[in-house]
N, C-alpha and C. Protein backbone atom coordinates (compact mmCIF):
# COMPACT_ATOMS: atom_id res chain seq x y z
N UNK A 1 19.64 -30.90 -21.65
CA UNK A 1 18.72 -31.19 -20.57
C UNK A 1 17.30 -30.89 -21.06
N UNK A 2 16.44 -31.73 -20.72
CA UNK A 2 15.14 -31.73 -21.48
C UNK A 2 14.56 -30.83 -20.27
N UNK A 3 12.85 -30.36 -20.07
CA UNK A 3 11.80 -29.39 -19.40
C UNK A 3 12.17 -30.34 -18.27
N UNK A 4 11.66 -31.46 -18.43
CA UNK A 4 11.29 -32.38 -17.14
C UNK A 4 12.52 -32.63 -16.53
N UNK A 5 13.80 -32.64 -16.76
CA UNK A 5 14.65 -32.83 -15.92
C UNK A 5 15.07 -31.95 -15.41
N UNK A 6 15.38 -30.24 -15.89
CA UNK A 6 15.09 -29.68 -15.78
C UNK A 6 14.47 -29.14 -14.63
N UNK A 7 13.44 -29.30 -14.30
CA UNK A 7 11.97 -28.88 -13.37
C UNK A 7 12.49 -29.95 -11.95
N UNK A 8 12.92 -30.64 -12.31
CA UNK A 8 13.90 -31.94 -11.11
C UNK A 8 14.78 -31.39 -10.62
N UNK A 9 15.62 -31.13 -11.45
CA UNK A 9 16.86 -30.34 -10.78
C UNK A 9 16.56 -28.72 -9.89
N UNK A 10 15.70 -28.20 -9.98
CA UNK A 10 15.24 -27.36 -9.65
C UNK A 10 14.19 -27.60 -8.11
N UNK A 11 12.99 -28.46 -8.43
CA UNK A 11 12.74 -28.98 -7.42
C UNK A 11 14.00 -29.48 -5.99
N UNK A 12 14.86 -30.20 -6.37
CA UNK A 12 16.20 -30.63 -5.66
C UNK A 12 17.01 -29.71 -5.03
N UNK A 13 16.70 -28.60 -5.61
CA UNK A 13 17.45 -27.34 -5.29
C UNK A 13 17.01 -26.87 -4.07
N UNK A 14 15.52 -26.82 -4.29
CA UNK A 14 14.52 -26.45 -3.36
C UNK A 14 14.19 -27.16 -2.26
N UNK A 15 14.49 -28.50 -1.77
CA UNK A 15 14.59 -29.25 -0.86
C UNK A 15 16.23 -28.65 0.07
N UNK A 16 16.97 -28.39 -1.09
CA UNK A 16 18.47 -28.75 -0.36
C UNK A 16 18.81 -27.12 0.35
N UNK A 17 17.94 -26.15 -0.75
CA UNK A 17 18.00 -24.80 0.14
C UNK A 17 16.85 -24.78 1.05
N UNK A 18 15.96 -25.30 1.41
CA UNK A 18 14.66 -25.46 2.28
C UNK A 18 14.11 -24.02 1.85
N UNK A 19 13.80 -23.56 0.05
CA UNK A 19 13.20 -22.90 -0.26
C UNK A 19 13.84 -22.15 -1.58
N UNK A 20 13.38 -21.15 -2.36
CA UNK A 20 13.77 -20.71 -3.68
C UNK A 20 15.47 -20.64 -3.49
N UNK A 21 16.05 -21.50 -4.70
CA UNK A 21 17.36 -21.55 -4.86
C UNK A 21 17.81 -19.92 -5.36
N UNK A 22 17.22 -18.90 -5.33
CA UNK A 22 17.57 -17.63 -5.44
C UNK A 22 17.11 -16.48 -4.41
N UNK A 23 17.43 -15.38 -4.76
CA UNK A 23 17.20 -14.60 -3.67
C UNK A 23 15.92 -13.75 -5.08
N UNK A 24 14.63 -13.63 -4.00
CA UNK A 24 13.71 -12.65 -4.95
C UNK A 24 13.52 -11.65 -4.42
N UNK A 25 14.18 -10.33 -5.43
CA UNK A 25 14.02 -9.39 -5.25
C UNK A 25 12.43 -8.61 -4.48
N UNK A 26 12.46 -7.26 -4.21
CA UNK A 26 11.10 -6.82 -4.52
C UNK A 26 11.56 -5.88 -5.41
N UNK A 27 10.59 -5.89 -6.54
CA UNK A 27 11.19 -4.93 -8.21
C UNK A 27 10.33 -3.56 -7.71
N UNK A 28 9.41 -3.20 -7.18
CA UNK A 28 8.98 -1.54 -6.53
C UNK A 28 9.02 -0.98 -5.54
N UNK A 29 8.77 0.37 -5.69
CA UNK A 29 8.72 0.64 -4.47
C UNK A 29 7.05 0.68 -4.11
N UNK A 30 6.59 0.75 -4.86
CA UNK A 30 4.68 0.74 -4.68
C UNK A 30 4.59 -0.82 -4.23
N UNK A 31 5.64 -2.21 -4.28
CA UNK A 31 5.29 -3.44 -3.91
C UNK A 31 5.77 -3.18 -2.13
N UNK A 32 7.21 -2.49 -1.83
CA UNK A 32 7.68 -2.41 -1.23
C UNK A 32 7.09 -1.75 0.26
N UNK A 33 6.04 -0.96 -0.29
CA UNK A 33 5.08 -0.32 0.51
C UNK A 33 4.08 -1.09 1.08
N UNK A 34 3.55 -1.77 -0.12
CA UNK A 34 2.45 -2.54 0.09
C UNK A 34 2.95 -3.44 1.38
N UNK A 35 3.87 -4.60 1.29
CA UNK A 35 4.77 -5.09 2.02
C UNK A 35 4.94 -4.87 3.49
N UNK A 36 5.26 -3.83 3.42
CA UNK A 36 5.58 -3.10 4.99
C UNK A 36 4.19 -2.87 5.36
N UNK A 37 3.48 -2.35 4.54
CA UNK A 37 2.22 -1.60 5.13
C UNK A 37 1.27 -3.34 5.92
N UNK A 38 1.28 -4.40 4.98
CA UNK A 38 0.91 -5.25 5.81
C UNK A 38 1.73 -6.06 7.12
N UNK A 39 2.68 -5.98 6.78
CA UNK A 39 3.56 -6.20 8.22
C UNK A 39 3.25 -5.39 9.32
N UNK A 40 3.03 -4.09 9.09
CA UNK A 40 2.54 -3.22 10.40
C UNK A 40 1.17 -3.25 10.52
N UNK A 41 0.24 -4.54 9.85
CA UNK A 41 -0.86 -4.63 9.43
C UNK A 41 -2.03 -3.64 9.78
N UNK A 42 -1.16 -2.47 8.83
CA UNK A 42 -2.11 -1.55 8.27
C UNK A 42 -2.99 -1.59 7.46
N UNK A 43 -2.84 -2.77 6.40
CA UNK A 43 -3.80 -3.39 5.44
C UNK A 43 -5.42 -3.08 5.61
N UNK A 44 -5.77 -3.10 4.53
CA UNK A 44 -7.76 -2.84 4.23
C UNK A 44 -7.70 -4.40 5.11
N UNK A 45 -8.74 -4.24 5.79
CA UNK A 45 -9.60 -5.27 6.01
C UNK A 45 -10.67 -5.44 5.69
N UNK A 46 -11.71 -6.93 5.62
CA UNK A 46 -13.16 -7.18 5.43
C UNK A 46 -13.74 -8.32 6.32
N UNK A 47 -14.84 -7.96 6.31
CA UNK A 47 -15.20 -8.66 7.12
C UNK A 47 -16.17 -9.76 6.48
N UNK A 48 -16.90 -9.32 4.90
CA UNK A 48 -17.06 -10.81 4.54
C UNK A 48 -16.35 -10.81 3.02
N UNK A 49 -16.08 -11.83 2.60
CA UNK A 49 -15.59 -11.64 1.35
C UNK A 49 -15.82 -10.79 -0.06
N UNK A 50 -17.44 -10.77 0.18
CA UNK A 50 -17.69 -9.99 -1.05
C UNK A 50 -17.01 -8.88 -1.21
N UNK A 51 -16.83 -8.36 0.10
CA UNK A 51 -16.13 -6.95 0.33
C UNK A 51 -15.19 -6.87 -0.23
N UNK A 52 -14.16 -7.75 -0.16
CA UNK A 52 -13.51 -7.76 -0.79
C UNK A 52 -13.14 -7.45 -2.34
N UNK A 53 -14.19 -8.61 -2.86
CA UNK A 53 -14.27 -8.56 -4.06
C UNK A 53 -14.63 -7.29 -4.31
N UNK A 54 -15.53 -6.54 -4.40
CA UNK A 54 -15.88 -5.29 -4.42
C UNK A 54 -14.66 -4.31 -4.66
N UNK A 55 -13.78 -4.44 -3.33
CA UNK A 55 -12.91 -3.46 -3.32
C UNK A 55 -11.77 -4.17 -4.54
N UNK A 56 -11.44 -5.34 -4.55
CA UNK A 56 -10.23 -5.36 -6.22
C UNK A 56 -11.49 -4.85 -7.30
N UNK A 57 -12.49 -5.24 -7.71
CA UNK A 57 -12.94 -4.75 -8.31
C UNK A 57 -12.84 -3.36 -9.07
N UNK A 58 -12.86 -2.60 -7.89
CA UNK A 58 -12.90 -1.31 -7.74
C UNK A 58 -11.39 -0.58 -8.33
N UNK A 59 -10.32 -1.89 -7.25
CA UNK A 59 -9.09 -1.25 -7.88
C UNK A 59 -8.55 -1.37 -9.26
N UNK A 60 -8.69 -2.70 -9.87
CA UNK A 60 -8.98 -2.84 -11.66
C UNK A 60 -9.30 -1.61 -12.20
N UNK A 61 -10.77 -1.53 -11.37
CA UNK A 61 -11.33 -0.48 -12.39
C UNK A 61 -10.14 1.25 -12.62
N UNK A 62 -10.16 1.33 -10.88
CA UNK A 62 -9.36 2.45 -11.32
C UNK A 62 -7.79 2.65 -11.92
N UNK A 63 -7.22 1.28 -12.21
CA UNK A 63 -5.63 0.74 -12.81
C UNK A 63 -6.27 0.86 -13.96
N UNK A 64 -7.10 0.36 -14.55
CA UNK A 64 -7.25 0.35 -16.17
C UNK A 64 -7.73 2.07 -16.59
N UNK A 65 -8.29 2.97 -15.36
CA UNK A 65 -8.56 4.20 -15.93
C UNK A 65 -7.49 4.95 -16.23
N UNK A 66 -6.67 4.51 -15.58
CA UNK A 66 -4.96 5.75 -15.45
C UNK A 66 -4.36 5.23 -16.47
């Protein structure tokens, strides 16, 4: 089976399950948190985007310090 047929059969999958032909895990518990924490939408909010940006910014910075 070549990429492109392949990528067909897969697509097909995805019509016939009306979504990922697998079940996806969550692999953490730091994702698992995150997760819940926006469902009870506890989540950071902003109110204009830059803010945003700012704050991943911020979190990069402190993931690449640790």
């Amino acid at each position: 089976m070549i990429y492109s047929q392949a990528i067909n059969v897969f697509n097909k999958m995805i019509v016939l399950n009306k979504g990922i032909p697998f079940n996806i895990k969550i692999p953490t518990k730091e994702t698992e948190s995150a997760l819940n924490e926006l469902a009870k939408k506890q989540g950071k909010t902003f109110k204009v985007a830059d803010d945003l940006f700012k704050d991943l910014d911020n979190c990069i910075f402190m993931y690449k310090k640790n």
